[in-house]
Protein backbone atom coordinates (compact mmCIF):
# COMPACT_ATOMS: atom_id res chain seq x y z
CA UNK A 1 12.47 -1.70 16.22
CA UNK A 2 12.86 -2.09 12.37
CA UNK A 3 14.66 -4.92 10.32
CA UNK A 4 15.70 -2.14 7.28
CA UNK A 5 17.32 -3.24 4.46
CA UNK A 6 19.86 -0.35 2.89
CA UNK A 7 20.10 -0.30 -0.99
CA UNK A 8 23.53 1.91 -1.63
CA UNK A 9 24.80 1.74 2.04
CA UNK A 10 28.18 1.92 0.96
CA UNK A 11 27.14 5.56 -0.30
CA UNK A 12 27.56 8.74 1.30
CA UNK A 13 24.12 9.21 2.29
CA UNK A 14 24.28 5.42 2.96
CA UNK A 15 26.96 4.94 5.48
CA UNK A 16 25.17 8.22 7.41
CA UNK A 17 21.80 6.08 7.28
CA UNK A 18 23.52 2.88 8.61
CA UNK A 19 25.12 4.51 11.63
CA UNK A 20 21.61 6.33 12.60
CA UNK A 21 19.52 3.36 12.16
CA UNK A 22 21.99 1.08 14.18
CA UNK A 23 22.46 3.90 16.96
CA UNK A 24 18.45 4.17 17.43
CA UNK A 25 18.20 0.31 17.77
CA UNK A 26 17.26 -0.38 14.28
CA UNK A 27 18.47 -4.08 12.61
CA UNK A 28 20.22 -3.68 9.59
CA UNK A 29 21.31 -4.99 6.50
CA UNK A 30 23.44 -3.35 4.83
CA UNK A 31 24.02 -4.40 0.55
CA UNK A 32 27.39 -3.83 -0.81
CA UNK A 33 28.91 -4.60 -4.08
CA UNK A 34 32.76 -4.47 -2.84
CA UNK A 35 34.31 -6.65 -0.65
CA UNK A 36 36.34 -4.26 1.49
CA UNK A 37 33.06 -2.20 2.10
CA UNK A 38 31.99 -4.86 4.46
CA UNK A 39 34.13 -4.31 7.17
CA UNK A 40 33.07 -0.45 7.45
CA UNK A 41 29.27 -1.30 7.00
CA UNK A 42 29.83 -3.83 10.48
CA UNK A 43 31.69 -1.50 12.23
CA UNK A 44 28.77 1.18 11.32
CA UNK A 45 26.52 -1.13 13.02
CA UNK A 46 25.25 -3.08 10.01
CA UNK A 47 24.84 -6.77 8.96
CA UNK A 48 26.84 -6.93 5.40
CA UNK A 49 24.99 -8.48 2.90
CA UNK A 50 27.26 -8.54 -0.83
CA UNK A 51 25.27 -7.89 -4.14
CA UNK A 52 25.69 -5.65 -7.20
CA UNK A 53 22.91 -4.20 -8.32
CA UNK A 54 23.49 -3.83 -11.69
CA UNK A 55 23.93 -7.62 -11.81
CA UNK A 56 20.54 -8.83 -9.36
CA UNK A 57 17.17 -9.68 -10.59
CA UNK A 58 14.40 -9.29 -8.65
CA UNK A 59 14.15 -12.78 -7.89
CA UNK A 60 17.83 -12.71 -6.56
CA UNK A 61 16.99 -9.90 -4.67
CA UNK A 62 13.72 -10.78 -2.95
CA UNK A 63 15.96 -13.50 -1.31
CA UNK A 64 18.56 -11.29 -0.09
CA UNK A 65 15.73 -8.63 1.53
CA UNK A 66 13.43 -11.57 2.54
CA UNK A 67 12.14 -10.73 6.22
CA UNK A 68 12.97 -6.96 5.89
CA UNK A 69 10.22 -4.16 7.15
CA UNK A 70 11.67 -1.16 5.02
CA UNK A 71 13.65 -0.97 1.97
CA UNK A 72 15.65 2.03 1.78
CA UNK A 73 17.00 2.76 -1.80
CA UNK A 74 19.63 5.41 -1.37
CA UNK A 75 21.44 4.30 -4.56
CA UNK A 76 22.57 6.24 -7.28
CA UNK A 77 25.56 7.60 -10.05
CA UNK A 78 24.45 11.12 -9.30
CA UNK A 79 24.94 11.82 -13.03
CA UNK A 80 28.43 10.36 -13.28
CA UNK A 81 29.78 7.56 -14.78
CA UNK A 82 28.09 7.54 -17.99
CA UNK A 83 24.12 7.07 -19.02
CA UNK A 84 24.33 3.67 -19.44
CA UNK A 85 25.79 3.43 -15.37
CA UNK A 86 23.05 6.15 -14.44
CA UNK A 87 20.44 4.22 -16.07
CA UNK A 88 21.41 0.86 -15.03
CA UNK A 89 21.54 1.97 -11.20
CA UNK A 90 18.92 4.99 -10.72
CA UNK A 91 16.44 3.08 -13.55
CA UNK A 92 16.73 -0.59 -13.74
CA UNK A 93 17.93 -0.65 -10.09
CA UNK A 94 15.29 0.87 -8.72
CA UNK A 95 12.90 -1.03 -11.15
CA UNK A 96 14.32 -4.20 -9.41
CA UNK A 97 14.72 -3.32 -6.09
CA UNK A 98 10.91 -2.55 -5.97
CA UNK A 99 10.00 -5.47 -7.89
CA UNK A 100 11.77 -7.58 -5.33
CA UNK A 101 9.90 -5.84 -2.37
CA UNK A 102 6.78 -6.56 -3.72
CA UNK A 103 7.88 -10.16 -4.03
CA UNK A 104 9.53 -10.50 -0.89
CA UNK A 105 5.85 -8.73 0.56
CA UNK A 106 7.73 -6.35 2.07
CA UNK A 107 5.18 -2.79 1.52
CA UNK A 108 7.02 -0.12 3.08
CA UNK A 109 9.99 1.33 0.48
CA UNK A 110 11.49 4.78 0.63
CA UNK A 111 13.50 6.13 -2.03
CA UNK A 112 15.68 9.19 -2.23
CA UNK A 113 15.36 11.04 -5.26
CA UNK A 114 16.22 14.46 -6.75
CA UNK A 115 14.96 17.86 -6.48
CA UNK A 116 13.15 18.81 -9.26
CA UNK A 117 15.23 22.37 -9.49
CA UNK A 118 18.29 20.63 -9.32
CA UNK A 119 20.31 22.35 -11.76
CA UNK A 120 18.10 24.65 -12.75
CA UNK A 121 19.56 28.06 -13.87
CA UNK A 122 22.69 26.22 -14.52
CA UNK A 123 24.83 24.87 -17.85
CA UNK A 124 24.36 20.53 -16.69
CA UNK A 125 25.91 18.12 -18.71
CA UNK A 126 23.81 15.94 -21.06
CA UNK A 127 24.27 13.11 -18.46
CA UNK A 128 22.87 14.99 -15.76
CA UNK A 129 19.68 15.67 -17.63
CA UNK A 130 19.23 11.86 -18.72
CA UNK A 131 19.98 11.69 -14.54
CA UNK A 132 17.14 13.66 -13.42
CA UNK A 133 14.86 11.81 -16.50
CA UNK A 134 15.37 8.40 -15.04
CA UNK A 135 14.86 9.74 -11.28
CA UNK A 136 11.73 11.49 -12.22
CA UNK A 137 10.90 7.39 -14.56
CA UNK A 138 11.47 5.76 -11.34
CA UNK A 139 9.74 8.33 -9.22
CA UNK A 140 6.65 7.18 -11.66
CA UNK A 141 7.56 3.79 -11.61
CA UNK A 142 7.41 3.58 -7.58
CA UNK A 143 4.54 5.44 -7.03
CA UNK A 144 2.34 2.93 -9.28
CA UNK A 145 4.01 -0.25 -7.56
CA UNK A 146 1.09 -0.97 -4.74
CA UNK A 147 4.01 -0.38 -1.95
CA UNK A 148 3.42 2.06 0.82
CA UNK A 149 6.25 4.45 -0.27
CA UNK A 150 7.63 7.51 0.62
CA UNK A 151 10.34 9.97 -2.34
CA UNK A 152 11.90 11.85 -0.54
CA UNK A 153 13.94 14.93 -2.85
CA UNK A 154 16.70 16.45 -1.09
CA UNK A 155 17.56 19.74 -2.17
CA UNK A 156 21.60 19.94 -3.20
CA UNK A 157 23.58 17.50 -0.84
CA UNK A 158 26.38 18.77 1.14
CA UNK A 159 29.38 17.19 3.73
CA UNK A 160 28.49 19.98 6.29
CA UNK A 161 27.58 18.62 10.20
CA UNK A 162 23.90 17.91 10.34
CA UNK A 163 22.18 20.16 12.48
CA UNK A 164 18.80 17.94 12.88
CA UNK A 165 16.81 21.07 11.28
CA UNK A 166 15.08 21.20 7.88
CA UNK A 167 12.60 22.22 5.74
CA UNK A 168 10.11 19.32 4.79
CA UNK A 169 7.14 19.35 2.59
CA UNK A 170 5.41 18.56 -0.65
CA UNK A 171 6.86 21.87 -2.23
CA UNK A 172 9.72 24.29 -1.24
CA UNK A 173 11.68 26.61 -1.94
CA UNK A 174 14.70 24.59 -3.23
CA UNK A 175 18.46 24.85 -1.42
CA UNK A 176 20.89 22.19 0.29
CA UNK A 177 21.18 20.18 2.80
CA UNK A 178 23.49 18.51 4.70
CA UNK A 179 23.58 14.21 3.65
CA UNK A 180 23.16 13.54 7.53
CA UNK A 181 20.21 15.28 7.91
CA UNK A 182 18.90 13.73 4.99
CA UNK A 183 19.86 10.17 6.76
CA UNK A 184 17.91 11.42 9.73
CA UNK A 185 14.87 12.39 8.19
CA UNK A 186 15.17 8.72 6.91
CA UNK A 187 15.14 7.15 10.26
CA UNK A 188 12.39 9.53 11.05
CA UNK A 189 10.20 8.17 7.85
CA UNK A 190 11.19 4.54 9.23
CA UNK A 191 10.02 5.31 12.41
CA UNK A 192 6.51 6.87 11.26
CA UNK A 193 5.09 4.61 9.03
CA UNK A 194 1.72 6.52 9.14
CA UNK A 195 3.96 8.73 6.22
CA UNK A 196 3.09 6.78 3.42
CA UNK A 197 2.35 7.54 -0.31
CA UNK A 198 3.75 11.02 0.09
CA UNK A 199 6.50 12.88 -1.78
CA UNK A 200 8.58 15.14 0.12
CA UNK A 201 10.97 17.55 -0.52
CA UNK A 202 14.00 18.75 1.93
CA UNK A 203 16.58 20.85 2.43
CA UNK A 204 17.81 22.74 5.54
CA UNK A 205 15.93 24.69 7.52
CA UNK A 206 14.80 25.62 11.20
CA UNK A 207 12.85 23.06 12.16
CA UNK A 208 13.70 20.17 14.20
CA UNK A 209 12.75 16.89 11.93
CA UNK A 210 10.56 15.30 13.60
CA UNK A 211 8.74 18.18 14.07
CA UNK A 212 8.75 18.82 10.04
CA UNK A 213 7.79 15.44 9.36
CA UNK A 214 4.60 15.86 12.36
CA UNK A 215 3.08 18.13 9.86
CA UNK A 216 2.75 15.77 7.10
CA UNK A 217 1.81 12.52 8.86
CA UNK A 218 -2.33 11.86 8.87
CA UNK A 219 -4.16 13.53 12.43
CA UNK A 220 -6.24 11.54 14.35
């Protein structure tokens, strides 16, 4: 089993992540920014571990990550709260949080990122477009770090029951799918570290995931 470390467990997509990694056996640590998120990350199955992000450096981080396998970086404003809080969490946090993996030697990092339709068709705010601008920066800025990563794009997240059935690949048609299922094809990626370097998108579809994910790991 894994020791993962969870950037943005406290987040929807998070706390989903947390409770399928600790179900399947998986250690992990879970970072928070507010206090009376710790409680719920234990009782998910997670070790707590407090730090804002938009106050860490890499340095700071590395410590708190030290001894980790994965990083997960689920993190993110989703396009509220301002630029400055978009930039600040889905740039510079990212920035650090791979910076600090690379430090701490820990290779294997998986981010989730956007869908490149997102919005598409649509009237977005000016926010969202500087959000999916500093997703596709740190996208960029991942994939040149040396790490053995995986970007994985959901398609438009939704609170629906996961039914354990997607659509996974470099390029789809885009659509939603539910945050749980997006957690499991996480658990999936941290179980199949052959899947590396790769950029996948997902949304839901008829196929179980670890069949989906089969598909794109390297044959023998």
């Amino acid at each position: 089993m894994s020791q993962v470390f969870v950037v943005g467990a406290a987040g929807k997509v998070g706390r989903h992540l947390v409770r399928q990694l600790a179900e399947r056996g998986h250690r992990v640590r879970a970072l928070h920014r507010k206090a009376e998120q710790a409680d719920a990350l234990r009782s998910d199955g997670a070790l707590p571990v407090s730090g804002d992000l938009q106050q860490l450096d890499a340095v700071g981080l590395a410590e708190l990550l030290a001894g980790s396998d994965v990083v997960v970086f689920s993190a993110g404003a989703g396009g509220k709260g301002g630029v400055e809080t978009t930039r600040a969490i889905d740039g510079r946090g990212l920035q650090v949080a791979v910076d600090a993996a690379r430090r701490a030697g820990v290779q294997r990092f998986l981010l989730v990122s956007a869908f490149p339709e997102a919005g598409r068709g649509t009237s977005v705010s000016d926010t969202f477009e500087v959000y999916m601008e500093v997703k596709k920066q740190a996208d960029v800025y991942l994939a040149g770090s040396g790490l053995e990563w995986v970007i994985l794009r959901p398609g438009t997240l939704s609170d629906a029951e996961g039914s354990g059935l997607v659509t996974a690949g470099p390029a789809i048609a885009y659509g939603e799918v539910p945050r749980a299922d997006v957690a499991a094809t996480l658990v999936a990626l941290v179980e199949r570290p052959t899947i590396a370097r790769a950029i996948i998108e997902l949304t839901a579809g008829s196929t179980p995931v670890g069949e989906a994910l089969h598909y794109l790991a390297p044959q023998a």
